[in-house]
PDB file of N, CA and C in Angstrom:
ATOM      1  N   UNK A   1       0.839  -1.170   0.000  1.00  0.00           N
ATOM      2  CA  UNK A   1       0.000   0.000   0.000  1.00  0.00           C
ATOM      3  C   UNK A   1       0.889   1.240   0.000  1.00  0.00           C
ATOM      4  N   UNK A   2       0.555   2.169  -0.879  1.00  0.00           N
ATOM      5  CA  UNK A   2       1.226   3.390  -0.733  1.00  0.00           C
ATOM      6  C   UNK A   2       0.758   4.247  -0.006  1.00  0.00           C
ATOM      7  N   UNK A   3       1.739   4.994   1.127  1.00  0.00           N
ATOM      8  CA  UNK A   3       1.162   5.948   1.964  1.00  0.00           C
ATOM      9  C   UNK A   3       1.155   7.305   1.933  1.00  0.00           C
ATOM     10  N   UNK A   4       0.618   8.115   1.630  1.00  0.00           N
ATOM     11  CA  UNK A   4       1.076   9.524   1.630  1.00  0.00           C
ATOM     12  C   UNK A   4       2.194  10.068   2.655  1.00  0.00           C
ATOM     13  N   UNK A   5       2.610  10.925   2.401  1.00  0.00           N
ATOM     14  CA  UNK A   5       4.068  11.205   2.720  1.00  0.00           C
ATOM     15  C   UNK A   5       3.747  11.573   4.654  1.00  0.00           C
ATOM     16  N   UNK A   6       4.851  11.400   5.531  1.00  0.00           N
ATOM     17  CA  UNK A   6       3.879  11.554   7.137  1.00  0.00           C
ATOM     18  C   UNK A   6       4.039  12.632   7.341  1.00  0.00           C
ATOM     19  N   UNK A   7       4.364  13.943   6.663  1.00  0.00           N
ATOM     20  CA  UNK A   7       3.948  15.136   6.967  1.00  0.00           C
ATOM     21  C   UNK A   7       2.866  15.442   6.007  1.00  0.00           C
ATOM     22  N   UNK A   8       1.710  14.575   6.038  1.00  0.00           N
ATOM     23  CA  UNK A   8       0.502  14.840   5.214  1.00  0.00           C
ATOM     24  C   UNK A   8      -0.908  14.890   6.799  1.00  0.00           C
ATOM     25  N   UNK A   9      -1.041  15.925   6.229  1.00  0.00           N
ATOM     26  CA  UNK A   9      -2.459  15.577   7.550  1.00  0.00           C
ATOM     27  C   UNK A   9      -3.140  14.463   7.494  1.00  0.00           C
ATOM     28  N   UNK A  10      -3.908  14.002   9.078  1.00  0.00           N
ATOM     29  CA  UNK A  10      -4.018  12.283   8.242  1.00  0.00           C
ATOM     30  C   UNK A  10      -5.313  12.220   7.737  1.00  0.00           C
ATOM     31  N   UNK A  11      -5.824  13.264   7.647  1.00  0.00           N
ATOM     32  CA  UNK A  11      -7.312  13.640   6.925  1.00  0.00           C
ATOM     33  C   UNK A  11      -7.292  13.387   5.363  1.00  0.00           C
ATOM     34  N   UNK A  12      -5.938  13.486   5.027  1.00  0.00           N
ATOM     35  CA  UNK A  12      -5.411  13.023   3.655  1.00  0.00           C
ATOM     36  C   UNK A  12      -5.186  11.648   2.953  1.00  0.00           C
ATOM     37  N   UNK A  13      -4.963  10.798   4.050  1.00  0.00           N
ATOM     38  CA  UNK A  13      -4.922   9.401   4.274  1.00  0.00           C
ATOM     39  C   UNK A  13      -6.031   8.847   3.999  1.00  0.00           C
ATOM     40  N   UNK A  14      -6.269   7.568   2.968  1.00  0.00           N
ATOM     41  CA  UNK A  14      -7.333   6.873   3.375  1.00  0.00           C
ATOM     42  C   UNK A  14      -7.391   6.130   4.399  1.00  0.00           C
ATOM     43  N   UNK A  15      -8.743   5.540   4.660  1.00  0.00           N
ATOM     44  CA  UNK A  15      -9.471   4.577   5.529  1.00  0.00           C
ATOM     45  C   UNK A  15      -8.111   3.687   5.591  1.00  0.00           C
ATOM     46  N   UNK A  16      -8.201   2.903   4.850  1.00  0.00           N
ATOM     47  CA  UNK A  16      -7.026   1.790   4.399  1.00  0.00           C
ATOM     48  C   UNK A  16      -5.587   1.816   4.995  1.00  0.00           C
ATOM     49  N   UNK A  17      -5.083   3.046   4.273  1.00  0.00           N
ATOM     50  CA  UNK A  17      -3.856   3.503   4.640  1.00  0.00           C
ATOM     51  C   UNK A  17      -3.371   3.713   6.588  1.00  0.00           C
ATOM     52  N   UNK A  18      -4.582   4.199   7.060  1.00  0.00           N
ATOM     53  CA  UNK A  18      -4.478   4.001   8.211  1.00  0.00           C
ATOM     54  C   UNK A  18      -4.807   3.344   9.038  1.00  0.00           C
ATOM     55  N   UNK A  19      -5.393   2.665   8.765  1.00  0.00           N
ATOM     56  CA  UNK A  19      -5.656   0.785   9.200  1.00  0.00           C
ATOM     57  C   UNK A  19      -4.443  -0.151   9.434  1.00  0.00           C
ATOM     58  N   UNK A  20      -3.717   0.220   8.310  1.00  0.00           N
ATOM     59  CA  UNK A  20      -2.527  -0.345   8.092  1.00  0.00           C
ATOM     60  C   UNK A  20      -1.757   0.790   8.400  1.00  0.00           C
ATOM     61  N   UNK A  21      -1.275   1.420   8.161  1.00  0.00           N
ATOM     62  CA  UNK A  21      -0.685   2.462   9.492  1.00  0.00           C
ATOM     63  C   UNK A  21      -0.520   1.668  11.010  1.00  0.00           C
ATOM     64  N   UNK A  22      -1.789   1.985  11.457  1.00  0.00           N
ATOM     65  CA  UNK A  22      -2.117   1.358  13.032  1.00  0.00           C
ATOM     66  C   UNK A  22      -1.561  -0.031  13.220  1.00  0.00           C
ATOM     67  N   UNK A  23      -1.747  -0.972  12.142  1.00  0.00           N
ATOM     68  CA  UNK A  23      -1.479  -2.346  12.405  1.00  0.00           C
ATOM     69  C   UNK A  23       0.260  -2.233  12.359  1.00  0.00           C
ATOM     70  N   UNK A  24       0.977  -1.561  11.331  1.00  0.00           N
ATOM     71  CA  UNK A  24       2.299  -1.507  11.772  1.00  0.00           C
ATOM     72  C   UNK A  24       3.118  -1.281  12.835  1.00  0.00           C
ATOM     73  N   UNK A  25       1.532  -0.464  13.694  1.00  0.00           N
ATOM     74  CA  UNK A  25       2.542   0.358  14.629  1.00  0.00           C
ATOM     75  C   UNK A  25       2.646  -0.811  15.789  1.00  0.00           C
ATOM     76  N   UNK A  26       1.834  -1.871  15.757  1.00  0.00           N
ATOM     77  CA  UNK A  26       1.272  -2.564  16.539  1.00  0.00           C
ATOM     78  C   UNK A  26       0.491  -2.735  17.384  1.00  0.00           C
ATOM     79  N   UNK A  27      -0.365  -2.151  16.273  1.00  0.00           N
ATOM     80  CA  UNK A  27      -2.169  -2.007  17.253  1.00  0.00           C
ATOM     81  C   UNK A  27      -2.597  -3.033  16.554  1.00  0.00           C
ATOM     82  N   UNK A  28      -3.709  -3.436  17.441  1.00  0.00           N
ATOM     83  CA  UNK A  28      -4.543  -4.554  17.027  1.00  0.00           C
ATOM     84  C   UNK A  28      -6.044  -4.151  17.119  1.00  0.00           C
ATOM     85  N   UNK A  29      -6.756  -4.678  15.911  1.00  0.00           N
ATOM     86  CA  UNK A  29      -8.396  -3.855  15.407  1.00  0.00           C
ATOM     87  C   UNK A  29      -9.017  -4.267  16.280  1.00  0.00           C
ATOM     88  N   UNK A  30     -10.032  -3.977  17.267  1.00  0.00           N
ATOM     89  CA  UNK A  30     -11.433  -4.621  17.656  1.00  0.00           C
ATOM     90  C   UNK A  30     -12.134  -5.264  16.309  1.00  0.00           C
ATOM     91  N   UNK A  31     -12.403  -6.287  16.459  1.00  0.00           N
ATOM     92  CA  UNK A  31     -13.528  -7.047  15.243  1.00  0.00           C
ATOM     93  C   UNK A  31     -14.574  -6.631  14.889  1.00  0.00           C
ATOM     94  N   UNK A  32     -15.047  -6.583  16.868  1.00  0.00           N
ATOM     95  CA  UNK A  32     -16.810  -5.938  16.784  1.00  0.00           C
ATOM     96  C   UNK A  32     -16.866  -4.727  16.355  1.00  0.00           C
ATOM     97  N   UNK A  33     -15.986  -4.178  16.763  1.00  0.00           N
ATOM     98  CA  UNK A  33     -16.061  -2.712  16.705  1.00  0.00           C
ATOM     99  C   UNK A  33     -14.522  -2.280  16.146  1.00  0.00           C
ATOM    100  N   UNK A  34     -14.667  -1.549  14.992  1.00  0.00           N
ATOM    101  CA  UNK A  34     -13.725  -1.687  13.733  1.00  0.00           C
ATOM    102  C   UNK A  34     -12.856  -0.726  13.799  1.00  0.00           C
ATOM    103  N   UNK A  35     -13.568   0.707  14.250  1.00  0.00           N
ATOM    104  CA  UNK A  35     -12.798   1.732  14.558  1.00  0.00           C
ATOM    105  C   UNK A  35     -12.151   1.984  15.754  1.00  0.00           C
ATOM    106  N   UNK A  36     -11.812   0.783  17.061  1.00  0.00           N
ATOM    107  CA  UNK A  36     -11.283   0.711  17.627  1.00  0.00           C
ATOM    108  C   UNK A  36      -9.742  -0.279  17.640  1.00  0.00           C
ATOM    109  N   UNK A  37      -8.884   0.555  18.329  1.00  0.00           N
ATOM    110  CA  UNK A  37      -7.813  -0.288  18.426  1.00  0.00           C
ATOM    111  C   UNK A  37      -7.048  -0.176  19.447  1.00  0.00           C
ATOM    112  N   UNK A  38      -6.099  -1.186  20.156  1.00  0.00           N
ATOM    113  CA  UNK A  38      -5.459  -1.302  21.010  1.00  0.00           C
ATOM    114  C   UNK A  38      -4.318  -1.701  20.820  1.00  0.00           C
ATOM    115  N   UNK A  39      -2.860  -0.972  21.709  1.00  0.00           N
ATOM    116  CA  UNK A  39      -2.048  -1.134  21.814  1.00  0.00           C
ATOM    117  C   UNK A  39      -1.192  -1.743  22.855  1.00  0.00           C
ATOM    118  N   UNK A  40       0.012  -2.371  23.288  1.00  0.00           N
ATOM    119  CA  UNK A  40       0.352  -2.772  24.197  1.00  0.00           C
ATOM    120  C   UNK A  40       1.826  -2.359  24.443  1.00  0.00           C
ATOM    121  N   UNK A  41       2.392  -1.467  25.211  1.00  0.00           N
ATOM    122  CA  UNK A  41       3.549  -1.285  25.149  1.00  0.00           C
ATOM    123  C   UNK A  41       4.673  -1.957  26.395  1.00  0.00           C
ATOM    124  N   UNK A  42       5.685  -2.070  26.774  1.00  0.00           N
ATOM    125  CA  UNK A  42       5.606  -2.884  28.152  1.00  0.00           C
ATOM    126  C   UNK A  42       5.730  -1.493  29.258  1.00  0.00           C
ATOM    127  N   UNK A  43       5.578  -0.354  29.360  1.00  0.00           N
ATOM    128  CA  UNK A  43       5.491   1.027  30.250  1.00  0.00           C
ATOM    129  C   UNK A  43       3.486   1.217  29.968  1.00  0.00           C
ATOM    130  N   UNK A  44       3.344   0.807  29.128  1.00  0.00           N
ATOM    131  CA  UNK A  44       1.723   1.126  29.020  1.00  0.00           C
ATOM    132  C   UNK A  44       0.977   0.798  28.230  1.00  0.00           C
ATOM    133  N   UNK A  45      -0.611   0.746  28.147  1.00  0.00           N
ATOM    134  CA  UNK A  45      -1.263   0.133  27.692  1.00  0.00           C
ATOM    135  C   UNK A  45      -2.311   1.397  26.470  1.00  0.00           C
ATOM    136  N   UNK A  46      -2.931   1.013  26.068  1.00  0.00           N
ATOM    137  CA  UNK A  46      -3.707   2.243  25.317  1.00  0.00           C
ATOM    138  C   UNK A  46      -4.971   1.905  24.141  1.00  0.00           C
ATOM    139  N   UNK A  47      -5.935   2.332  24.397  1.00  0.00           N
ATOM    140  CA  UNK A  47      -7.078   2.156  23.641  1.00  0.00           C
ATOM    141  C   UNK A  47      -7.226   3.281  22.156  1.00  0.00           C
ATOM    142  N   UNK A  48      -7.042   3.155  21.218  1.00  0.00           N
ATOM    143  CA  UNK A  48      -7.335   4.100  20.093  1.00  0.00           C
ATOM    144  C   UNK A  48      -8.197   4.357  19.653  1.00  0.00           C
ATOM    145  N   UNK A  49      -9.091   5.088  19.155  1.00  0.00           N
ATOM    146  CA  UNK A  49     -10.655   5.263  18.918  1.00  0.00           C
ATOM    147  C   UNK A  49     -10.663   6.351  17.435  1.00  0.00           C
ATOM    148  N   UNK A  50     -10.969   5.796  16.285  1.00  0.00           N
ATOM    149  CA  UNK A  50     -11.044   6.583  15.108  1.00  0.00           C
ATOM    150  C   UNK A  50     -12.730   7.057  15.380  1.00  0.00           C
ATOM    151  N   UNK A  51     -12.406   8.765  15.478  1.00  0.00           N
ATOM    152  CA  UNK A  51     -13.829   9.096  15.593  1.00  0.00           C
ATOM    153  C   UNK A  51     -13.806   9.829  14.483  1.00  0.00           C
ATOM    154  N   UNK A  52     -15.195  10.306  14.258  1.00  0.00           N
ATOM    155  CA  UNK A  52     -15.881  11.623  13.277  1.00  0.00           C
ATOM    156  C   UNK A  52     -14.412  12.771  12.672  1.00  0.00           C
ATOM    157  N   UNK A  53     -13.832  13.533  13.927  1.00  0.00           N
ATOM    158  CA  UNK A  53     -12.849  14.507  13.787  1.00  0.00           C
ATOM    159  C   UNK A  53     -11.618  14.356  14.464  1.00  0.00           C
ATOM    160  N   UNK A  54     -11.627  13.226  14.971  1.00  0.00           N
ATOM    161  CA  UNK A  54      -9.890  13.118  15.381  1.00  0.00           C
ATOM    162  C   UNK A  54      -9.806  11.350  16.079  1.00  0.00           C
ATOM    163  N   UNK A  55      -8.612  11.651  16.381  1.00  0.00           N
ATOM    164  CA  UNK A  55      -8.307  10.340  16.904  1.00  0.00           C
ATOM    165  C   UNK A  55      -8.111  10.055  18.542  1.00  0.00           C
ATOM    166  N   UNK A  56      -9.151   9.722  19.068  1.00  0.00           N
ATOM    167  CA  UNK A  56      -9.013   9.806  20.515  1.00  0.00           C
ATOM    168  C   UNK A  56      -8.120   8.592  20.996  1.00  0.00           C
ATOM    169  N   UNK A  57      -7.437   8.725  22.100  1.00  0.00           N
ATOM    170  CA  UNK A  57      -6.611   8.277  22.702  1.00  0.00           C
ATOM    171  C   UNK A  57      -6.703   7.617  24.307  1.00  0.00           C
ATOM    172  N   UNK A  58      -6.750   6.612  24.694  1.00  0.00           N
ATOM    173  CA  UNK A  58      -7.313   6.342  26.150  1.00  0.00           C
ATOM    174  C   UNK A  58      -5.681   5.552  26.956  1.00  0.00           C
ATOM    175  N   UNK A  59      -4.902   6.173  27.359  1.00  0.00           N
ATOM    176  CA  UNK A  59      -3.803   5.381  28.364  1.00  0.00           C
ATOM    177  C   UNK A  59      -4.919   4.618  29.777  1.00  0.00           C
ATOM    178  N   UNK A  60      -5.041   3.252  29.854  1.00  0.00           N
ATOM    179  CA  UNK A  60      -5.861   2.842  30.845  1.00  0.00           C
ATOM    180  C   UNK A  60      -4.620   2.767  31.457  1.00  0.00           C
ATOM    181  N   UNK A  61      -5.181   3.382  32.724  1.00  0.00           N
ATOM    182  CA  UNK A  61      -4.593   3.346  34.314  1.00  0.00           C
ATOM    183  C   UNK A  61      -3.107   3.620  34.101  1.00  0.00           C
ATOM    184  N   UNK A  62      -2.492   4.757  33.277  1.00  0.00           N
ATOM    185  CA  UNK A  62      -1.972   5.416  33.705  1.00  0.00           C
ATOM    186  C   UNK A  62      -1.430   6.694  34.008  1.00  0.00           C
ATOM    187  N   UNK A  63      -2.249   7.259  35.232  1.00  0.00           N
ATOM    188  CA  UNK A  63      -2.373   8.482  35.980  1.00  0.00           C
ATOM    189  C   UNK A  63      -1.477   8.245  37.243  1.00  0.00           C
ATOM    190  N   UNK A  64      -1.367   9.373  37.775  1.00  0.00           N
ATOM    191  CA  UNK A  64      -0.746   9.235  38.852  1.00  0.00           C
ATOM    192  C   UNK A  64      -1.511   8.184  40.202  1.00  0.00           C
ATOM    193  N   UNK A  65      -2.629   8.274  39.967  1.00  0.00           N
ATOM    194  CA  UNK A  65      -3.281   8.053  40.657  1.00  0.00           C
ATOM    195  C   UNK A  65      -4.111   6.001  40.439  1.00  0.00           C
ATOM    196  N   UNK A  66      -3.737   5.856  39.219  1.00  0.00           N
ATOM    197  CA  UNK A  66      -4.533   5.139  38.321  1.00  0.00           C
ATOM    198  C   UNK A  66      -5.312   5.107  37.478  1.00  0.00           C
ATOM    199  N   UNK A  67      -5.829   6.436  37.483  1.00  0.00           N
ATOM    200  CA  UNK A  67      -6.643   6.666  35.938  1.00  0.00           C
ATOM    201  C   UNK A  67      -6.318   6.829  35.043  1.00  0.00           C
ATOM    202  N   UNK A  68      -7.330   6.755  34.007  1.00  0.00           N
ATOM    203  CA  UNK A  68      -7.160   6.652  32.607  1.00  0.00           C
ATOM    204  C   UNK A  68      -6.829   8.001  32.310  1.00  0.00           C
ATOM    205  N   UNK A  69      -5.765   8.435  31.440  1.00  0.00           N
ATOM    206  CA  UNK A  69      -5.843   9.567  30.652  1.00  0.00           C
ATOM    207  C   UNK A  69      -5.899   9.907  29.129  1.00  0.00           C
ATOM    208  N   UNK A  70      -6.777  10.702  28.663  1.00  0.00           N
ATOM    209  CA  UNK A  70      -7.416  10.887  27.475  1.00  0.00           C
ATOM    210  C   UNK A  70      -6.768  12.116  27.115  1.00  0.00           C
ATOM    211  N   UNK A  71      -6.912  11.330  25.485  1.00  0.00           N
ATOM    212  CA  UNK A  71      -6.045  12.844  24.750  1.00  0.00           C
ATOM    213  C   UNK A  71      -6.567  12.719  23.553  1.00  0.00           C
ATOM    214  N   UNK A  72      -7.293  13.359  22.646  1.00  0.00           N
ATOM    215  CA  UNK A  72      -7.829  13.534  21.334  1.00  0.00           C
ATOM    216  C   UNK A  72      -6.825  14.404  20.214  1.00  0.00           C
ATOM    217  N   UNK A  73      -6.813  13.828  19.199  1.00  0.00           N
ATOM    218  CA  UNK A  73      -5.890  14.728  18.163  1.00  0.00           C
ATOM    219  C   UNK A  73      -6.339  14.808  16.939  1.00  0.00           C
ATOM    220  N   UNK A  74      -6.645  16.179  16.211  1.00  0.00           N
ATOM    221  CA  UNK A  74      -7.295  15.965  15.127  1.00  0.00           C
ATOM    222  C   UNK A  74      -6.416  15.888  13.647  1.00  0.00           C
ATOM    223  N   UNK A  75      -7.509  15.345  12.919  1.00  0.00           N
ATOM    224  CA  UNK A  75      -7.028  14.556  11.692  1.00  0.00           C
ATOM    225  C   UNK A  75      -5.955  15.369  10.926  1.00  0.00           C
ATOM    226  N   UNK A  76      -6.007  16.991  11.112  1.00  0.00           N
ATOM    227  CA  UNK A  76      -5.463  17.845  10.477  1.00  0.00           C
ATOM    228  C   UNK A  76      -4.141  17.643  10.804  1.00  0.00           C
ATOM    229  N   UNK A  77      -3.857  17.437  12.144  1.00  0.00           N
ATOM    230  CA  UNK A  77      -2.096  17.029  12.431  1.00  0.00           C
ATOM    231  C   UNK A  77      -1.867  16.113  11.405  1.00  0.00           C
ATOM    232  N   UNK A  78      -0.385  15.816  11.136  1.00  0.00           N
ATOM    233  CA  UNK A  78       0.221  15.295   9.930  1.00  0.00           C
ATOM    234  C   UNK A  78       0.764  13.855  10.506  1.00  0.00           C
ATOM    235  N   UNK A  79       0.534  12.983   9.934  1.00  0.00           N
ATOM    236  CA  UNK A  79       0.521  11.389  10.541  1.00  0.00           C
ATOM    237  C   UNK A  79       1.956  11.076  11.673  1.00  0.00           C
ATOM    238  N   UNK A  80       2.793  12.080  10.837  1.00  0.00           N
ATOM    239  CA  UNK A  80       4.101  11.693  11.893  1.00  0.00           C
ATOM    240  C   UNK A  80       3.554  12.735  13.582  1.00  0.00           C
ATOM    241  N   UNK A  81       3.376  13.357  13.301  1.00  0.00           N
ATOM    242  CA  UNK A  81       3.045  14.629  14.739  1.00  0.00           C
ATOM    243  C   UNK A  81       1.821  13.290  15.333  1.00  0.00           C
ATOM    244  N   UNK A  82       1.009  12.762  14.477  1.00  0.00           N
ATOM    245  CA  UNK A  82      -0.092  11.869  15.456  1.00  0.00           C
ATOM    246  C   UNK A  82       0.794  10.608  16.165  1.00  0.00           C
ATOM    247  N   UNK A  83       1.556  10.180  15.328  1.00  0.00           N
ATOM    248  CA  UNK A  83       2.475   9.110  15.740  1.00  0.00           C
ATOM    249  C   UNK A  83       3.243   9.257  16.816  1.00  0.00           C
ATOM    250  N   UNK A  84       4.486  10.354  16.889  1.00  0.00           N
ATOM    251  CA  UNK A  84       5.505  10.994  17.850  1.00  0.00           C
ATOM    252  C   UNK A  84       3.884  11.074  19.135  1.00  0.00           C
ATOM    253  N   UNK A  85       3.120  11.523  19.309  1.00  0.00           N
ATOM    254  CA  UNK A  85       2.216  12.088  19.943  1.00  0.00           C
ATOM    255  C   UNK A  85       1.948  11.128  20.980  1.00  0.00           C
ATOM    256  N   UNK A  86       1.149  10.034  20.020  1.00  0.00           N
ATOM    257  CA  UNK A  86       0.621   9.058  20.356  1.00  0.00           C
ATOM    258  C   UNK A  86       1.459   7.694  20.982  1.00  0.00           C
ATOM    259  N   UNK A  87       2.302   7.531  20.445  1.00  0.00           N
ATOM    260  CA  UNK A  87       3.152   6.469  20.365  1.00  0.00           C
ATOM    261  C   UNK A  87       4.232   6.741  21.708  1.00  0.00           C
ATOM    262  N   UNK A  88       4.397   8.017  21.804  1.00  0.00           N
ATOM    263  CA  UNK A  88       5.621   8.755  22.993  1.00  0.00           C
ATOM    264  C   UNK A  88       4.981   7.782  24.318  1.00  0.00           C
ATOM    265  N   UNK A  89       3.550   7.635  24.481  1.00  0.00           N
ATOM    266  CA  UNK A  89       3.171   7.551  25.617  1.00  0.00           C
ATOM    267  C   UNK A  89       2.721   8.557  25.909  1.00  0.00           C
ATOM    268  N   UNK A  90       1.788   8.040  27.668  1.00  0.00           N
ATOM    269  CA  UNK A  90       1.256   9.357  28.192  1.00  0.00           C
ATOM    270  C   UNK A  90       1.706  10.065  28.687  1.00  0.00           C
TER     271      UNK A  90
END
């Protein structure tokens, strides 16, 4: 698959392209639910959520405290800025 270049907003990206994107990075799809994905890192864990206008982000349980922290990023950032972003951890 060819990807547009990663300083392309990922609004530029198809469906496809970032499906496979995600699966490289080593996320894995929900079945039931298609626009979800999960990651596993060994410092942390993380839920991905392709919505309407951006890409929400869920670190489960890790807060200072134990909570989850959420971070949304929209499509207009350029795939590498969502990646560095996302991928850094929480």
């Amino acid at each position: 698959m060819i990807f547009p270049s990663s300083d392309t907003p990922l609004y530029n990206h198809p469906l496809p392209a970032i499906e496979q994107w995600l699966s490289n990075l080593g996320c894995q799809q929900d079945l039931q639910n298609l626009n979800c994905w999960t990651i596993r890192k060994p410092s942390w864990n993380a839920q991905i959520s392709l919505e309407i206008e951006e890409l929400a982000v869920c670190y489960l349980k890790a807060g200072a405290d134990g909570s989850d922290i959420k971070r949304a990023f929209k499509y207009s950032l350029s795939r590498q800025d969502i990646e560095a972003a996302v991928f850094g951890g929480p």
